[in-house]
N, C-alpha and C. Protein backbone atom coordinates (compact mmCIF):
# COMPACT_ATOMS: atom_id res chain seq x y z
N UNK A 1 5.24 -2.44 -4.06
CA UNK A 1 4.94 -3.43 -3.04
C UNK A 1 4.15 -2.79 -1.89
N UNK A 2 4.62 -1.62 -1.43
CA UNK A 2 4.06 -0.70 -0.28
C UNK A 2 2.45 -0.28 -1.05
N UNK A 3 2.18 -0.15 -1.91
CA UNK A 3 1.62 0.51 -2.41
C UNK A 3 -0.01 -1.13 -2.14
N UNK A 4 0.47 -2.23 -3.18
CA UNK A 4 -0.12 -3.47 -2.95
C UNK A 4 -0.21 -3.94 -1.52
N UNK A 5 0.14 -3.42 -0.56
CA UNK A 5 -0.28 -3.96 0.57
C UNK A 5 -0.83 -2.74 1.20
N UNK A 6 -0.88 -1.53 1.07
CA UNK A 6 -2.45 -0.80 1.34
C UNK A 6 -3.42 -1.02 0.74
N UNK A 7 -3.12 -1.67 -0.49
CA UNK A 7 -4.11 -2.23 -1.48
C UNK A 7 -5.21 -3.14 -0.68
N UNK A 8 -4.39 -4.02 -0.27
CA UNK A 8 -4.59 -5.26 0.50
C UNK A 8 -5.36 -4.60 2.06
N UNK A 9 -4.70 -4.02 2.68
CA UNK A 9 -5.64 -3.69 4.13
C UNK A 9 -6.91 -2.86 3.44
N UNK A 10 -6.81 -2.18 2.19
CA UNK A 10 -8.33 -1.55 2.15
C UNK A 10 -9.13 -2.28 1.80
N UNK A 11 -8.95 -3.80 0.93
CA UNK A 11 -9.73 -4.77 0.37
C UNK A 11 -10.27 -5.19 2.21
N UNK A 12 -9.31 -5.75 2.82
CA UNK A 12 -9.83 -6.49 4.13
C UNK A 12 -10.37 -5.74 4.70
N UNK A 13 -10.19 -4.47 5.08
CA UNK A 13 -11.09 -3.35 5.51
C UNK A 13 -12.82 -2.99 5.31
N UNK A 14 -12.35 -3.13 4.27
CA UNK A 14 -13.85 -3.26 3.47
C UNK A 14 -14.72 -4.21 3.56
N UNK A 15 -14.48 -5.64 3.60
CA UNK A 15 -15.14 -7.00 4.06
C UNK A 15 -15.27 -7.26 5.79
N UNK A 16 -14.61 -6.50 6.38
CA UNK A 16 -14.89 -6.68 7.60
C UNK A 16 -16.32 -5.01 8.11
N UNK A 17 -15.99 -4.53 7.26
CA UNK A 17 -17.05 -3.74 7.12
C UNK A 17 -18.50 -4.02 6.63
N UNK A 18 -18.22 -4.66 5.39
CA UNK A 18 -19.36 -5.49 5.34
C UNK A 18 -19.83 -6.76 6.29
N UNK A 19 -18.89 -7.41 6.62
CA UNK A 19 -19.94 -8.12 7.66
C UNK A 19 -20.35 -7.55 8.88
N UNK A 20 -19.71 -6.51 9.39
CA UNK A 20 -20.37 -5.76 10.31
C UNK A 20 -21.64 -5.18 10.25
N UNK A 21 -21.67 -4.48 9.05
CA UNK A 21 -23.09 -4.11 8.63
C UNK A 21 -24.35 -5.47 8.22
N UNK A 22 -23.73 -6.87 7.99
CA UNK A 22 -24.67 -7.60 8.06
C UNK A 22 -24.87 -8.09 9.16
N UNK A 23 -23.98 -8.04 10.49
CA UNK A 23 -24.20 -8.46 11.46
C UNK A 23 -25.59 -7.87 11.78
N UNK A 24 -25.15 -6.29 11.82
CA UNK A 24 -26.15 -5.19 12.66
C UNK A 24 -27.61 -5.63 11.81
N UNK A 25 -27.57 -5.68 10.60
CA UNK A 25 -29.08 -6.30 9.90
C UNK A 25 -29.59 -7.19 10.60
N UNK A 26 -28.94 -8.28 11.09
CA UNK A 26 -29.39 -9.90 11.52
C UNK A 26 -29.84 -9.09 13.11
N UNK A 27 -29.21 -8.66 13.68
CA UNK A 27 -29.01 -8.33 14.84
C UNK A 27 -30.82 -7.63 15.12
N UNK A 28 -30.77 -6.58 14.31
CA UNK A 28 -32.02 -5.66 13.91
C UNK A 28 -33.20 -6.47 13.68
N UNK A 29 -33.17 -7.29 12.73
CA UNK A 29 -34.49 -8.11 12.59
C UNK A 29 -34.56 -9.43 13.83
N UNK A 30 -33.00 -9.74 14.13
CA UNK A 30 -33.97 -10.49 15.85
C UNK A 30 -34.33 -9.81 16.67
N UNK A 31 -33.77 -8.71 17.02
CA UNK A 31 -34.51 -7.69 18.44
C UNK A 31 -36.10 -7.08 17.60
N UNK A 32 -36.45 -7.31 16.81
CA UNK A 32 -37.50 -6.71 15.88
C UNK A 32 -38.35 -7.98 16.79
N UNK A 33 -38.12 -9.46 16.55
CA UNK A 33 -38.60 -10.55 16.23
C UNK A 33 -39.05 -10.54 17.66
N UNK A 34 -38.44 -10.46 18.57
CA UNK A 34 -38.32 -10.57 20.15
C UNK A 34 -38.91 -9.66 20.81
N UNK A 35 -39.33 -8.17 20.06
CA UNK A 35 -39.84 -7.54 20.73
C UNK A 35 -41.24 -7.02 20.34
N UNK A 36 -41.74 -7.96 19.23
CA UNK A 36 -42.80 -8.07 18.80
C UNK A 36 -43.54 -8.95 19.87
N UNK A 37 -43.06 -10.22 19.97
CA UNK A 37 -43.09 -11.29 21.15
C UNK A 37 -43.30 -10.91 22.42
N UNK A 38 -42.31 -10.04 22.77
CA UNK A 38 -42.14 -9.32 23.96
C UNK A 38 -43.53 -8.63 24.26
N UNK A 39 -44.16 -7.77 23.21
CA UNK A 39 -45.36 -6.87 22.94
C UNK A 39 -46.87 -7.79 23.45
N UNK A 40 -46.45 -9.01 22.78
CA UNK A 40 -47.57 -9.59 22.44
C UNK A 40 -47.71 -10.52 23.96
N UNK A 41 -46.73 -10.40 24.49
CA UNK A 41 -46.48 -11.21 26.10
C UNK A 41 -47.33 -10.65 27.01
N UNK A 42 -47.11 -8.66 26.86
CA UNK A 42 -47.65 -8.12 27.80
C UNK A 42 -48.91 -7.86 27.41
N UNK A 43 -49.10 -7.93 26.38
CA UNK A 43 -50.95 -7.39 25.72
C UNK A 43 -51.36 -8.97 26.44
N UNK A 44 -50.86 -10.11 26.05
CA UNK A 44 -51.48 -10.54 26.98
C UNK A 44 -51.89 -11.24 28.58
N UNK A 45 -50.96 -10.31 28.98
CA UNK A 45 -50.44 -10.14 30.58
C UNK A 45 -51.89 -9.63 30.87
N UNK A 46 -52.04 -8.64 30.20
CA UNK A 46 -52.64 -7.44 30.85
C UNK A 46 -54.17 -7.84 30.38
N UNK A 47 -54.38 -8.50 29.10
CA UNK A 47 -55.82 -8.69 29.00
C UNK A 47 -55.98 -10.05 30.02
N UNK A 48 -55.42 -11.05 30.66
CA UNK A 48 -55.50 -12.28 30.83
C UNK A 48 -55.98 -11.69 32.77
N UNK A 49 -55.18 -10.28 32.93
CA UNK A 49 -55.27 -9.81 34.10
C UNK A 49 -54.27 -10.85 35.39
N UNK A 50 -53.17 -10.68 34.94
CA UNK A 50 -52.36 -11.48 36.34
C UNK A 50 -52.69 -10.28 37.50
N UNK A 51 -52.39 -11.25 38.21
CA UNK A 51 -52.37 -10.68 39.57
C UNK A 51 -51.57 -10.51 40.42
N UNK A 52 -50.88 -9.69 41.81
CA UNK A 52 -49.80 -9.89 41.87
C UNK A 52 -50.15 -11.30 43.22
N UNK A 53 -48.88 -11.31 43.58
CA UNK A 53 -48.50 -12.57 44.34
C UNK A 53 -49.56 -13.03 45.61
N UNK A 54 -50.31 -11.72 46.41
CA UNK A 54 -51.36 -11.36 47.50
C UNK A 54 -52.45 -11.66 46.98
N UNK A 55 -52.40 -11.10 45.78
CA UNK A 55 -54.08 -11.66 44.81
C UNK A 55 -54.15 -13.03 44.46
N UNK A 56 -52.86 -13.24 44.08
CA UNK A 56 -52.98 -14.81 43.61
C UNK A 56 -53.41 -15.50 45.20
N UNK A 57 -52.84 -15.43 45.67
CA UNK A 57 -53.00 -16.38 47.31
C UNK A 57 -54.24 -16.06 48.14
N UNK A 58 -54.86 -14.77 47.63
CA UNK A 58 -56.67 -15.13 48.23
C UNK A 58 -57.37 -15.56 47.23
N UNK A 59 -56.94 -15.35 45.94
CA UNK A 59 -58.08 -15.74 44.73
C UNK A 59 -58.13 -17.72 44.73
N UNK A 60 -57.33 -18.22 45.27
CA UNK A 60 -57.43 -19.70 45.13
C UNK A 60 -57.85 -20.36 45.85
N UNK A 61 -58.63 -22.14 45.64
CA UNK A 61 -59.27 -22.47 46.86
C UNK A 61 -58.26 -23.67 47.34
N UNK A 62 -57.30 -23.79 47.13
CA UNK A 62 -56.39 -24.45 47.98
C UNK A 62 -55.00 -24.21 47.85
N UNK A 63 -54.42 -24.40 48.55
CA UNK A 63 -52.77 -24.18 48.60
C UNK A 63 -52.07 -25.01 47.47
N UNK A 64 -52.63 -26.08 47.10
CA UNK A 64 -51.88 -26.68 46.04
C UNK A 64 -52.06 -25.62 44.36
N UNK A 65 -53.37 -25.15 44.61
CA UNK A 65 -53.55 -24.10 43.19
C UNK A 65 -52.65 -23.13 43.74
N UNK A 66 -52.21 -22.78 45.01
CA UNK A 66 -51.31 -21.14 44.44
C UNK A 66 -50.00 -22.08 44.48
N UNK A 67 -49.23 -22.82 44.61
CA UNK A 67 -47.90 -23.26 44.25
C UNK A 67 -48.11 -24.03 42.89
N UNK A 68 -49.02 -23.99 41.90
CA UNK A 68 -49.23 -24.55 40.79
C UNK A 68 -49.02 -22.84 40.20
N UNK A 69 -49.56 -21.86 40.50
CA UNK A 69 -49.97 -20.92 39.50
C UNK A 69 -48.88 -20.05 39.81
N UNK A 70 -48.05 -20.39 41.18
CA UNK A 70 -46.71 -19.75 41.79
C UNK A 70 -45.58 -19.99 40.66
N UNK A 71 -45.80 -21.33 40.15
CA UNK A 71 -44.36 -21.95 39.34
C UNK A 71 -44.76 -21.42 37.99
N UNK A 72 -46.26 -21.41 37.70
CA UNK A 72 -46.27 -20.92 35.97
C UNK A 72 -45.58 -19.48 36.45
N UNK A 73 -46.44 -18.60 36.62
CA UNK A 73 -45.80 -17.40 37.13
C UNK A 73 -44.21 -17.08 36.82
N UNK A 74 -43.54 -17.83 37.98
CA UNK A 74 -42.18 -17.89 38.04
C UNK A 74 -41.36 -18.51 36.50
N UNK A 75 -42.24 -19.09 36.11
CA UNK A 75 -41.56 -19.26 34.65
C UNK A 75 -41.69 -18.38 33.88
N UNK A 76 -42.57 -17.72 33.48
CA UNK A 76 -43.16 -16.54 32.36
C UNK A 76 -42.35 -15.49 32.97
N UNK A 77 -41.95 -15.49 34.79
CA UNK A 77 -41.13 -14.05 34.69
C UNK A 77 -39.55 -14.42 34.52
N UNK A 78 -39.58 -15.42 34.49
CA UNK A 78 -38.39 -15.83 33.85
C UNK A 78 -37.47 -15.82 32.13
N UNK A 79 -38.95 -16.32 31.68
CA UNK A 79 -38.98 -16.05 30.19
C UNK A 79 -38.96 -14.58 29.53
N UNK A 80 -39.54 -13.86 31.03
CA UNK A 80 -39.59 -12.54 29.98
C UNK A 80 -38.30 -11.86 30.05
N UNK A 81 -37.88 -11.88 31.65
CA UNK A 81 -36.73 -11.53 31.75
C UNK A 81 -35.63 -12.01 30.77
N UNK A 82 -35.58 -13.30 30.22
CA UNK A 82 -34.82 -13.66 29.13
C UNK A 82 -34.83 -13.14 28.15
N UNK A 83 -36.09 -12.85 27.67
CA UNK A 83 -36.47 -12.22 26.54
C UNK A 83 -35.70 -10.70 26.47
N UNK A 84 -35.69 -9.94 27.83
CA UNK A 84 -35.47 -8.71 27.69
C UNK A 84 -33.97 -8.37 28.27
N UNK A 85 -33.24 -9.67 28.20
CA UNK A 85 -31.71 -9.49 28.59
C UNK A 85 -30.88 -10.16 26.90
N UNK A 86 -32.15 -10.55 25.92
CA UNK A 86 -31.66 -10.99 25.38
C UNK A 86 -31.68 -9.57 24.29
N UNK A 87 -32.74 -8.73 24.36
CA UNK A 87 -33.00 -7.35 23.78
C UNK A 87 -31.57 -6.68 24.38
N UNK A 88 -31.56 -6.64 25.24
CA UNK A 88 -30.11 -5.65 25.98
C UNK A 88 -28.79 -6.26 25.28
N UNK A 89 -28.89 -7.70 25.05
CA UNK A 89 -27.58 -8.07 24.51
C UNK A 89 -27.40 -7.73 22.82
N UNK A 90 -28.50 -8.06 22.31
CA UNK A 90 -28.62 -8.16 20.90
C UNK A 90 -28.16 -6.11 21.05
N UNK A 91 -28.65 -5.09 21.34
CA UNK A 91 -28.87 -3.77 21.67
C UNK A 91 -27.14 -3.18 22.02
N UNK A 92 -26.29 -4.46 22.86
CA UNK A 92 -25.21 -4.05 22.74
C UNK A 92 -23.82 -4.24 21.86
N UNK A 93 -24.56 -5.61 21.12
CA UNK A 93 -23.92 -6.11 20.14
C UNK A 93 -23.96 -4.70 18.68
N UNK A 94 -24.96 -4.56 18.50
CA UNK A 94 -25.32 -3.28 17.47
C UNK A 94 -24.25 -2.24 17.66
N UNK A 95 -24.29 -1.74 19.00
CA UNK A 95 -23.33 -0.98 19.72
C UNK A 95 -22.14 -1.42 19.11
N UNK A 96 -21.63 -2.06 19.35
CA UNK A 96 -20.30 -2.86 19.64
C UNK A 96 -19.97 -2.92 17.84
N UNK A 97 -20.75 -3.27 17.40
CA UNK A 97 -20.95 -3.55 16.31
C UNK A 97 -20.40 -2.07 15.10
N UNK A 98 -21.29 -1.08 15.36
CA UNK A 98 -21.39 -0.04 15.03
C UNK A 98 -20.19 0.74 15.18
N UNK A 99 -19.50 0.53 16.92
CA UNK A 99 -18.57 1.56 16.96
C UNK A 99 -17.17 0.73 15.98
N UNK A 100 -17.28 -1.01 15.53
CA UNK A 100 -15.91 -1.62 15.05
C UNK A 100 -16.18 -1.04 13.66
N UNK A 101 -17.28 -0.76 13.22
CA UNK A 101 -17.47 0.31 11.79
C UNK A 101 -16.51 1.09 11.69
N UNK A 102 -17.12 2.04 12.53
CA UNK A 102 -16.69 3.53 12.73
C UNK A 102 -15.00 3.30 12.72
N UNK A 103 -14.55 2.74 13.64
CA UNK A 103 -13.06 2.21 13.38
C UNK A 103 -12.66 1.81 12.27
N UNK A 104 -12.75 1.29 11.56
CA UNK A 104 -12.57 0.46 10.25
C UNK A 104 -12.59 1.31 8.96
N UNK A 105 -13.66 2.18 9.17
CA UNK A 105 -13.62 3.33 8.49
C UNK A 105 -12.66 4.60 8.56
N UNK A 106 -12.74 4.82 9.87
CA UNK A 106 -11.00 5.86 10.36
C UNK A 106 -10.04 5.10 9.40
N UNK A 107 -9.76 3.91 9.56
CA UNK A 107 -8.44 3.30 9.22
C UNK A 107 -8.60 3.05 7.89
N UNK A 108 -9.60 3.09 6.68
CA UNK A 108 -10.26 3.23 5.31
C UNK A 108 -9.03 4.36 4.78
N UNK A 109 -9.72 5.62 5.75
CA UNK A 109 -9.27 7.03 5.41
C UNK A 109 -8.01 7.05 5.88
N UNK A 110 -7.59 6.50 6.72
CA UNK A 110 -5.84 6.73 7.12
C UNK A 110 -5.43 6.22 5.65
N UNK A 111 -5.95 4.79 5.42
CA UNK A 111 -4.70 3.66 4.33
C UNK A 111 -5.04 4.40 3.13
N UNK A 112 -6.09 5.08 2.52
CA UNK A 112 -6.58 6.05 1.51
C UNK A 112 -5.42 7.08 1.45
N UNK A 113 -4.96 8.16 2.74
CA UNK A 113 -4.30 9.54 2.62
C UNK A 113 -2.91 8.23 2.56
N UNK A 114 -2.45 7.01 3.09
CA UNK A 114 -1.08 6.64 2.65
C UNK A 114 -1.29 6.57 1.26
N UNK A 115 -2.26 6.08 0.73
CA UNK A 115 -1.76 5.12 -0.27
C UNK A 115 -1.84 6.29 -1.59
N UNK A 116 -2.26 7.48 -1.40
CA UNK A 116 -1.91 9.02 -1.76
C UNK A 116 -0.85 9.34 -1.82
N UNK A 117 -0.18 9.01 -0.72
CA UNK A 117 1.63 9.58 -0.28
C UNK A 117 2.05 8.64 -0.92
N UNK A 118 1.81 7.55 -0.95
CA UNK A 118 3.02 6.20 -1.42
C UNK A 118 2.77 7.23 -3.23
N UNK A 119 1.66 6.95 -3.72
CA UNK A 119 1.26 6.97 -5.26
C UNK A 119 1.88 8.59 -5.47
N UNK A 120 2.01 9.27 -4.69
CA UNK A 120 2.27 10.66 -5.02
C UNK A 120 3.76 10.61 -4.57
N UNK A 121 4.38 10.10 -4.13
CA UNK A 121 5.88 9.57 -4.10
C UNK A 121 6.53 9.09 -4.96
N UNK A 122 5.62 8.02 -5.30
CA UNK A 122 6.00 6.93 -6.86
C UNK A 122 6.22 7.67 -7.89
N UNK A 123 5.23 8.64 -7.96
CA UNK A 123 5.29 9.32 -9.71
C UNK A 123 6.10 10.66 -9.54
N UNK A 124 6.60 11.20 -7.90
CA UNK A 124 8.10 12.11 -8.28
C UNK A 124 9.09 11.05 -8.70
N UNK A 125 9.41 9.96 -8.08
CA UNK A 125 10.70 9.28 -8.20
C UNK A 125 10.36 8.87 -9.56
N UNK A 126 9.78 8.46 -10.35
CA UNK A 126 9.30 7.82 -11.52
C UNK A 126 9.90 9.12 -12.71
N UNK A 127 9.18 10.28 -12.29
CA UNK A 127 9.32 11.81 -12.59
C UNK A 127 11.35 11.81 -12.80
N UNK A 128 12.05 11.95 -11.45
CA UNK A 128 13.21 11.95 -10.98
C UNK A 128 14.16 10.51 -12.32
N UNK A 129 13.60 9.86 -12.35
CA UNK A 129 14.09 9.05 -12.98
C UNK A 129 13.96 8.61 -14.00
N UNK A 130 13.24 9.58 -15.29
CA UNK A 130 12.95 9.74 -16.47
C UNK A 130 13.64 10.73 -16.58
N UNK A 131 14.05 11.80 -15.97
CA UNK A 131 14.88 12.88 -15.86
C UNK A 131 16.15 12.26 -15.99
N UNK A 132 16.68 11.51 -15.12
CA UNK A 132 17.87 11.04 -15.02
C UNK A 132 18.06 10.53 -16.63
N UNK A 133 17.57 9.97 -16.58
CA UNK A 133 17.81 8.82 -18.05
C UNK A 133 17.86 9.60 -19.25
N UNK A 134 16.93 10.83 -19.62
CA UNK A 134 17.31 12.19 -20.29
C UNK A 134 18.42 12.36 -20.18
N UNK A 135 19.13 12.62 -19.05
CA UNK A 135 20.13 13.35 -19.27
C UNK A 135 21.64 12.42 -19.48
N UNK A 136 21.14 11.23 -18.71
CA UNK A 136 22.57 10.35 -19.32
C UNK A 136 22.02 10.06 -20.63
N UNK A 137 20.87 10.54 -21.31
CA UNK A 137 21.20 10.11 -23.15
C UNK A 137 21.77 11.39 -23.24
N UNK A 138 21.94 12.33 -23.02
CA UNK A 138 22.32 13.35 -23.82
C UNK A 138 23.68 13.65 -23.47
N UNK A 139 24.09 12.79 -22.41
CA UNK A 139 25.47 12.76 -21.97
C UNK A 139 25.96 11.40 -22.99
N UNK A 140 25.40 10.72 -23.35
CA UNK A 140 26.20 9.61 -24.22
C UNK A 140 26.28 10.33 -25.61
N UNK A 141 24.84 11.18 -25.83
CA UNK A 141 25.15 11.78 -27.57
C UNK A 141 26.45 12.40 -27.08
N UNK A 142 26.58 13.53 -26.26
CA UNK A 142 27.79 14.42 -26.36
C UNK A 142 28.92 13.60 -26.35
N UNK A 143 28.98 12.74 -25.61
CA UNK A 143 30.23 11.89 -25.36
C UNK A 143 30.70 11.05 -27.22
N UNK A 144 29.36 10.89 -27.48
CA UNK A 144 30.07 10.02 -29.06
C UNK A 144 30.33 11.34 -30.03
N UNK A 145 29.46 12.51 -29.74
CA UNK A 145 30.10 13.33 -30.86
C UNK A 145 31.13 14.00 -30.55
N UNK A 146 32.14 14.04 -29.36
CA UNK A 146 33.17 14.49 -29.08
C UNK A 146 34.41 13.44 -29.15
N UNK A 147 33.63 12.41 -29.07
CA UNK A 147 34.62 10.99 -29.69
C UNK A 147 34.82 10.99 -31.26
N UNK A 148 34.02 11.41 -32.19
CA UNK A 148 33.53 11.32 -33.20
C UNK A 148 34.83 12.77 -33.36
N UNK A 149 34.33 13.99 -33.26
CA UNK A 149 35.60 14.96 -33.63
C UNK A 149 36.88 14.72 -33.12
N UNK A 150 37.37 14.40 -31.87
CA UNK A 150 38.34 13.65 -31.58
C UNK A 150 38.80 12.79 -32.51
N UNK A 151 38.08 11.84 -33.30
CA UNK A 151 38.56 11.05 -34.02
C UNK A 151 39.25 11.77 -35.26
N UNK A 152 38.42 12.36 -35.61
CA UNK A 152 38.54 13.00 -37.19
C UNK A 152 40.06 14.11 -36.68
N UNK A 153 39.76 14.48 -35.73
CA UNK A 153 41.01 15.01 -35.03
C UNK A 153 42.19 14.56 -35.28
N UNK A 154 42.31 13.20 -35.26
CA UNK A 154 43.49 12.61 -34.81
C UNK A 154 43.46 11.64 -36.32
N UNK A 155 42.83 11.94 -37.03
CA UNK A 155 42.85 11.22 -38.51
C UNK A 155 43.81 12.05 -38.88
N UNK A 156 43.35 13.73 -38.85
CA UNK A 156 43.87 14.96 -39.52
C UNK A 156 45.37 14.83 -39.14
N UNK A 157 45.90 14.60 -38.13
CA UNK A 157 47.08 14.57 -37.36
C UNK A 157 48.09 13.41 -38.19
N UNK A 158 47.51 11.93 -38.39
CA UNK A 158 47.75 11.33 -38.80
C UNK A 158 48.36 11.33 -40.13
N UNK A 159 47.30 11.83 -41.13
CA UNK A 159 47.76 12.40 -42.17
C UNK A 159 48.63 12.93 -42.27
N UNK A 160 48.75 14.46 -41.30
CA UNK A 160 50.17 15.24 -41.41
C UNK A 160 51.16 14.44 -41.35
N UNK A 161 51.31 13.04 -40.26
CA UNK A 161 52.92 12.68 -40.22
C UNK A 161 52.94 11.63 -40.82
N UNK A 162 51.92 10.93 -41.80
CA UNK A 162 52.26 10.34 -42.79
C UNK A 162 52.71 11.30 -43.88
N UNK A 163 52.73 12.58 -44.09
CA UNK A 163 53.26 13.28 -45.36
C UNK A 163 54.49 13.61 -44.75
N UNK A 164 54.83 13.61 -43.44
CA UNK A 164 56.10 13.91 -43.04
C UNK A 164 57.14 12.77 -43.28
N UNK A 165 56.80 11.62 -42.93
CA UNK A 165 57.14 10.32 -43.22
C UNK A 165 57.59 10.13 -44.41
N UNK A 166 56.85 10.58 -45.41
CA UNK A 166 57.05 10.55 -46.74
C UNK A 166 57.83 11.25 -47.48
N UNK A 167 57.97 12.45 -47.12
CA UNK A 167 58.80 13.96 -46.92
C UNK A 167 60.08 13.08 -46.71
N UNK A 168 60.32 12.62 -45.41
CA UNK A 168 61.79 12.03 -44.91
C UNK A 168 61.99 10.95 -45.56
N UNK A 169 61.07 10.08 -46.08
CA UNK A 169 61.68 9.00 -47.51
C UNK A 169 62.51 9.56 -48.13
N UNK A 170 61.62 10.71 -48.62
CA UNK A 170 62.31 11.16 -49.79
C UNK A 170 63.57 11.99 -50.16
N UNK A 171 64.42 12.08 -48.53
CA UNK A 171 65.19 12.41 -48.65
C UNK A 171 66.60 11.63 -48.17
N UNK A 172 66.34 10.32 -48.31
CA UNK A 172 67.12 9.38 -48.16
C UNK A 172 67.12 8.48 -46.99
N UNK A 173 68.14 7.39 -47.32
CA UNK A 173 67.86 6.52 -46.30
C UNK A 173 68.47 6.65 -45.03
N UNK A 174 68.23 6.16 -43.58
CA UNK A 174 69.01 6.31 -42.33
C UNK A 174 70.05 5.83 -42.80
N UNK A 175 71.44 6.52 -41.91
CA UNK A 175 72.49 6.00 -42.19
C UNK A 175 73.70 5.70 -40.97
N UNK A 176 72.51 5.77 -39.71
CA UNK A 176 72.85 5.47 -38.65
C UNK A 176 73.24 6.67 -37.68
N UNK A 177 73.25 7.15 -36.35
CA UNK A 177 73.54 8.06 -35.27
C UNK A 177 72.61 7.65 -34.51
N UNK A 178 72.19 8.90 -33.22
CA UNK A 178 71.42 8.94 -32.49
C UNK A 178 70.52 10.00 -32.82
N UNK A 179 68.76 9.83 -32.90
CA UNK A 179 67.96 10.98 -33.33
C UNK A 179 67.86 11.97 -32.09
N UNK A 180 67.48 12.87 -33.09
CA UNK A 180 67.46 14.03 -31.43
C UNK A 180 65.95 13.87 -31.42
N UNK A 181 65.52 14.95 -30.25
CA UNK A 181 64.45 15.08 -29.70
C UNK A 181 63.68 16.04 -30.82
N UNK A 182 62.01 15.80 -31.78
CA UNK A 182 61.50 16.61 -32.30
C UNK A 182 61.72 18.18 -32.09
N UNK A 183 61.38 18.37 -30.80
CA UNK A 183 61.23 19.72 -30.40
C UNK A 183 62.09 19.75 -29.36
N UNK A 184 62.97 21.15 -29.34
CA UNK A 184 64.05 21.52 -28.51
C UNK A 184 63.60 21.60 -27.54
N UNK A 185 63.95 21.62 -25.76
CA UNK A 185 63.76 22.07 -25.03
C UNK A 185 62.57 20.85 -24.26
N UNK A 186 61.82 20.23 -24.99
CA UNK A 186 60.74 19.16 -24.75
C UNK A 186 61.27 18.10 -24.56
N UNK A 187 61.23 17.24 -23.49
CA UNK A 187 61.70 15.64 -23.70
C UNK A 187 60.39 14.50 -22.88
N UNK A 188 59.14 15.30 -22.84
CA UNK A 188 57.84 14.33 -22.38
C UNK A 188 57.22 13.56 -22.90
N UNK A 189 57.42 12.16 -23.53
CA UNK A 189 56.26 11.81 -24.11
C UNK A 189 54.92 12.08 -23.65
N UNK A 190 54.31 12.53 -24.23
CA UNK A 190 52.85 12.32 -24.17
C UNK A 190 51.58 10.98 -24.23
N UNK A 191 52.38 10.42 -25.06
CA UNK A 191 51.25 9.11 -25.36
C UNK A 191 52.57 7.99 -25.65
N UNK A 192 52.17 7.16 -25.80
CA UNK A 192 53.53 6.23 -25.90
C UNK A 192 52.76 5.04 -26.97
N UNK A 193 53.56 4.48 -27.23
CA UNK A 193 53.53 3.45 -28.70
C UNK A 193 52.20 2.16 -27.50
N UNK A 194 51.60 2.02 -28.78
CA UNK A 194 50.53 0.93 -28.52
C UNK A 194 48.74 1.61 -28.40
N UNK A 195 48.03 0.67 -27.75
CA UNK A 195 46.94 1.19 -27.84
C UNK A 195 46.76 2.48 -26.60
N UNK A 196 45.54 3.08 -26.46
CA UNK A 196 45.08 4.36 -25.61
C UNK A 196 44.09 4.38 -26.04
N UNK A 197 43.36 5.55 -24.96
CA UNK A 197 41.99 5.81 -24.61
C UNK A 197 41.04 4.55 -24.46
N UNK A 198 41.73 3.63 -23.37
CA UNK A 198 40.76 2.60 -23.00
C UNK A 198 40.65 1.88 -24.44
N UNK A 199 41.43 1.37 -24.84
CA UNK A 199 41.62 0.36 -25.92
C UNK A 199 40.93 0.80 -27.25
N UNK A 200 40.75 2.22 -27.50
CA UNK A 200 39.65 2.81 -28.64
C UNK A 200 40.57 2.75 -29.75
N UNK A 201 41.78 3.49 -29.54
CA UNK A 201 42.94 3.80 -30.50
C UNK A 201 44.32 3.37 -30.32
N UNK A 202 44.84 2.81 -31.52
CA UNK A 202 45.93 2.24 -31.25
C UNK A 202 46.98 2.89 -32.30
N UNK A 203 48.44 3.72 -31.17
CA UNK A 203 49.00 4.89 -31.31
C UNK A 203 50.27 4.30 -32.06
């Protein structure tokens, strides 16, 4: 899950990267567009020969021509100034633009070295737990083949006190007292009548 959601920030990482870099394209070919314009404003500033504000006001023959040629004026330095605040903006957007890259990319390479640690984590515990499972099989073989001689164990046993059984048939029938204890000195049962070992064998 940890692993699918670095997955996930490097996919979004990456698309916000790409539109950054298409921003800065769009960005590039309008300040291109504007400052071609811009070029072509002053080439013809300069061939058209403006004048400044003193020149304009003796070169005319009435006051109504310099507040006519006052307002074009005042518009074109208006326009250009637009033009060249609009170069400074587009110029800081690139900026702006460029350094949310550069970020985006740091954080590429951070979720890259996690998603290293997560994946290089996964395959010890993965490692750790193929191990485990080895060894509880080889703890269940030992466990059935020690169940397995145990058994044959207690077959062998069996046998003996069925020939003992048989032994004491054959030497007549009870004829009533109290039995003593097998073995002198011993009075512990060990196992007692019915089933044992977790319901495996029944005694």
């Amino acid at each position: 899950s940890q692993i699918g959601l670095v997955n996930d920030k490097l996919v979004l990482l990456g698309q916000n990267i790409a539109q950054k870099e298409q921003e800065i394209r769009e960005k590039s070919i309008e300040i291109e567009v504007s400052y071609t314009l811009f070029k072509k404003r002053m080439r013809a500033s300069y061939l058209s020969g403006e004048t400044s504000s003193l020149g304009l006001l003796l070169g005319v023959d009435s006051f109504y021509d310099f507040l006519s040629r006052s307002v074009i004026l005042a518009r074109i330095s208006r326009w250009d100034e637009a033009v060249i605040d609009g170069l400074v903006a587009d110029k800081q957007a690139i900026e702006q633009a460029k350094a949310a890259i550069e970020e985006d990319r740091a954080q590429v390479e951070e979720a890259k070295a996690q998603l290293n640690q997560l994946t290089a984590s996964l395959n010890t515990q993965l490692s750790q737990t193929q191990q485990q499972l080895q060894d509880l099989t080889a703890l269940q073989e030992q466990f059935n083949a020690d169940k397995a001689a145990m058994q044959a164990e207690m077959n062998a046993l069996q046998a003996e006190i069925d020939d003992i059984y048989a032994h004491l048939d054959s030497m007549g029938e009870y004829v009533g007292g109290d039995f003593g204890w097998p073995s002198p000195r011993y009075y512990n049962i060990t196992s007692y009548y019915g089933w044992r070992f977790n319901g495996s064998d029944y005694h």
